[in-house]
C-alpha atoms as a PDB file:
ATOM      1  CA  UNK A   1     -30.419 -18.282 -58.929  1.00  0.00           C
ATOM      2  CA  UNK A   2     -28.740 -19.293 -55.695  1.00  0.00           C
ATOM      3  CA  UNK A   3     -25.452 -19.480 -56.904  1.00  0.00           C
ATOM      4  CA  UNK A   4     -25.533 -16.013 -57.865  1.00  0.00           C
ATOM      5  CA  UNK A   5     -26.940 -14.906 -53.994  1.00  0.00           C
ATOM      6  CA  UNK A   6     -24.014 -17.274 -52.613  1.00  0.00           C
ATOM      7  CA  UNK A   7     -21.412 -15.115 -55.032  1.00  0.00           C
ATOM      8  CA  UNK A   8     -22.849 -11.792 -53.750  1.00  0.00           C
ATOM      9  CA  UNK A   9     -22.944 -12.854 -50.100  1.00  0.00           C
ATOM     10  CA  UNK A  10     -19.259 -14.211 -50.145  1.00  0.00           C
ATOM     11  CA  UNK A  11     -18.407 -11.311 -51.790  1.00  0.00           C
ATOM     12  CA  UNK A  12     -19.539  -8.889 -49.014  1.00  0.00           C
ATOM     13  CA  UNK A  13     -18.096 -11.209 -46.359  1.00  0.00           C
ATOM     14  CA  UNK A  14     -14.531 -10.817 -47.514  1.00  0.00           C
ATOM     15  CA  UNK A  15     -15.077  -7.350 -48.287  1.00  0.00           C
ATOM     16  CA  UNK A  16     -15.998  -6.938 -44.338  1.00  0.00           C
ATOM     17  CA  UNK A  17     -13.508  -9.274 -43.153  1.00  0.00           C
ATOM     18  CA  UNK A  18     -10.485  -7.241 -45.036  1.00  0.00           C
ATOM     19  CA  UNK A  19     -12.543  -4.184 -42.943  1.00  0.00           C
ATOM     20  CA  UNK A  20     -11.914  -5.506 -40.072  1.00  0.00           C
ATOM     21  CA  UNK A  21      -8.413  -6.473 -40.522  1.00  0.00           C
ATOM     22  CA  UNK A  22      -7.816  -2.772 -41.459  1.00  0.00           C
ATOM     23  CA  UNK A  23      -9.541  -1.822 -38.943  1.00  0.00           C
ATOM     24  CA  UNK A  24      -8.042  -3.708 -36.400  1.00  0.00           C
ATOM     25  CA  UNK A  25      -4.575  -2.944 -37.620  1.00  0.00           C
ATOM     26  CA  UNK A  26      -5.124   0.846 -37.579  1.00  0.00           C
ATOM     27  CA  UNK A  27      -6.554   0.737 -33.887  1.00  0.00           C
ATOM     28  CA  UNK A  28      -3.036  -0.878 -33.055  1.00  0.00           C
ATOM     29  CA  UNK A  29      -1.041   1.477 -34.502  1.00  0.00           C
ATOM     30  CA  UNK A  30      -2.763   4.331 -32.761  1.00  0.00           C
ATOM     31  CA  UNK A  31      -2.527   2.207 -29.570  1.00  0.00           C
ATOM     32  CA  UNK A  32       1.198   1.723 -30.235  1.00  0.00           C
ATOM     33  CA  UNK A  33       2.068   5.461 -30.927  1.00  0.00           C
ATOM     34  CA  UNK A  34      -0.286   6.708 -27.768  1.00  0.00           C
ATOM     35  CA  UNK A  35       1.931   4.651 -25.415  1.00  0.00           C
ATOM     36  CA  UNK A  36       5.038   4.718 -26.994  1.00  0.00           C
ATOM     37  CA  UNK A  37       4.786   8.587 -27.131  1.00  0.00           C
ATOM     38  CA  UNK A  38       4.239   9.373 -23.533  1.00  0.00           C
ATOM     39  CA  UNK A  39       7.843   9.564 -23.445  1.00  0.00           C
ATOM     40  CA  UNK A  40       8.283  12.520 -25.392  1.00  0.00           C
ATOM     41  CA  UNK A  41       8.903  16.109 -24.046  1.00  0.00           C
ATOM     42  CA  UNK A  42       5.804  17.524 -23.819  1.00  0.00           C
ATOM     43  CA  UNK A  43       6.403  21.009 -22.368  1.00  0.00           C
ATOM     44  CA  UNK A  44       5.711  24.647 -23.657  1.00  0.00           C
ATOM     45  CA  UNK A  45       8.331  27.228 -23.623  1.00  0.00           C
ATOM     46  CA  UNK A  46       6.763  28.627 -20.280  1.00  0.00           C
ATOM     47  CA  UNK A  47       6.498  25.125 -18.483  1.00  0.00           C
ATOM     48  CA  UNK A  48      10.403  24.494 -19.533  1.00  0.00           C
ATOM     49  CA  UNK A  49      11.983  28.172 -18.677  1.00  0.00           C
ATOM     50  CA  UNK A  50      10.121  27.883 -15.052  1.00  0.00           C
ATOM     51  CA  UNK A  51      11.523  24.043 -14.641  1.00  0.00           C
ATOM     52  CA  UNK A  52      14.987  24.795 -16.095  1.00  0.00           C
ATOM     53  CA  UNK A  53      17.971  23.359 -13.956  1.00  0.00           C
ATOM     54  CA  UNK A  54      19.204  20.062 -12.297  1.00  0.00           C
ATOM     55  CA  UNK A  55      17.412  20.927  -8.722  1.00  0.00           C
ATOM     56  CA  UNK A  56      14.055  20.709 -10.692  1.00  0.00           C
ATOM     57  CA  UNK A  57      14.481  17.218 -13.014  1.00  0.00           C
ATOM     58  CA  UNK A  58      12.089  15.719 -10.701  1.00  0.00           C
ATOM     59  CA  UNK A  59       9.186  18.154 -11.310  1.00  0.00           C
ATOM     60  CA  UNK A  60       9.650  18.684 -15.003  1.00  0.00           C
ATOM     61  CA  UNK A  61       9.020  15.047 -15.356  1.00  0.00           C
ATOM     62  CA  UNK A  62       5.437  15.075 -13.422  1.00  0.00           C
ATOM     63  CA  UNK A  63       4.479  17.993 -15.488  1.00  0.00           C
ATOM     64  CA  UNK A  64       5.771  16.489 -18.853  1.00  0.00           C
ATOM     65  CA  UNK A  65       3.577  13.097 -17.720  1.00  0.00           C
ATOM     66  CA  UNK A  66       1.119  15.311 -16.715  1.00  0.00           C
ATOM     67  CA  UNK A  67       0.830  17.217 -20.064  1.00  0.00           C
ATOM     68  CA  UNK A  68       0.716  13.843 -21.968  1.00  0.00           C
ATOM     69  CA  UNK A  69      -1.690  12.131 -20.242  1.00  0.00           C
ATOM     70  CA  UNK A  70      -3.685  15.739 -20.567  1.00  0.00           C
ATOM     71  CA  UNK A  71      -3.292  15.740 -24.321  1.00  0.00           C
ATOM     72  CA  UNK A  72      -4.273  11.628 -24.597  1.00  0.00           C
ATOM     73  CA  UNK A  73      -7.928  11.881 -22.683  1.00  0.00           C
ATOM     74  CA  UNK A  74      -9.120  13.635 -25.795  1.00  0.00           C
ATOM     75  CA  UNK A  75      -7.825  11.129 -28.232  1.00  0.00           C
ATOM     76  CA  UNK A  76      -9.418   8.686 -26.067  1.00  0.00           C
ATOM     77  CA  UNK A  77     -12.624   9.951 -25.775  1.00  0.00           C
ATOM     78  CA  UNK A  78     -12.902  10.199 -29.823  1.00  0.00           C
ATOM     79  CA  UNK A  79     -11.575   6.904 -30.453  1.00  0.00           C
ATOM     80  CA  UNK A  80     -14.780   5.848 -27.970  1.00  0.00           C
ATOM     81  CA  UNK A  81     -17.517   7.675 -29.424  1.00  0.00           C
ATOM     82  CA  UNK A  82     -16.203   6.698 -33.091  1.00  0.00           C
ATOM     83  CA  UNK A  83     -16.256   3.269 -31.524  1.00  0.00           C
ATOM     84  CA  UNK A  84     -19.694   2.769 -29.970  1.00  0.00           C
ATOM     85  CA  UNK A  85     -21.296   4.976 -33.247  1.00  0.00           C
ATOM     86  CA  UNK A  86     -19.703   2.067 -35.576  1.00  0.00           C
ATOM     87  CA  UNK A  87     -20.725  -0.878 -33.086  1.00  0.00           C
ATOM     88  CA  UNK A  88     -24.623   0.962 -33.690  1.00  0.00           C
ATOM     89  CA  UNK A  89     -23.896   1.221 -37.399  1.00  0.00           C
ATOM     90  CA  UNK A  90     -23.176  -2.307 -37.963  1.00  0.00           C
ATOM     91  CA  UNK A  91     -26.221  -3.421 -35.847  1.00  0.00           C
ATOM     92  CA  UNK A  92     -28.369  -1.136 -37.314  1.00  0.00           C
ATOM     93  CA  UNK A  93     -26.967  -3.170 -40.907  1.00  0.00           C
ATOM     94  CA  UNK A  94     -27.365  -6.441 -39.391  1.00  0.00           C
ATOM     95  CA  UNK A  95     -30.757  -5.719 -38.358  1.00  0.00           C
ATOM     96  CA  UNK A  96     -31.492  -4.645 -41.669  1.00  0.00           C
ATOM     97  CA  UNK A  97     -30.391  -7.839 -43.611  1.00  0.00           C
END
């Protein structure tokens, strides 16, 4: 009888540990591609006609940082929430057990 309840508890330990591995590996690649993207030209056509021309290189850069870091707060603020609702999951399921 125990044997069996050690074979189903090891069982749902590596399933969760193989979670978390996943899990951890898919928060790093989103971490990777938000700060590896902030290079990238972020501007609308209306942003990039107004800031056309060498006198202006400085100022299209602030708004193109600007735009990015205006386009990451969202991601951000999902990635939080999804975070803190699994954190209560899992306690809710330890509690349980």
């Amino acid at each position: 009888m125990y044997k069996i309840e050690n074979r189903i508890k090891n069982k749902e330990n590596r399933v969760e540990g193989k979670f978390k591995s996943s899990l951890l590996s898919k928060c790093l690649y989103v971490l990777f591609s938000i700060f590896f993207s902030l290079s990238a030209n972020a501007q609308c056509a209306m942003c990039r006609a107004a800031l056309a021309g060498d006198s202006n290189v400085k100022k299209a850069e602030a708004v193109n940082d600007g735009i990015v870091y205006l386009m990451v707060i969202p991601y951000l603020l999902v990635a939080v929430i999804g975070y803190l609702i699994y954190r209560m999951y899992q306690s809710k399921k330890k509690k349980a057990v």
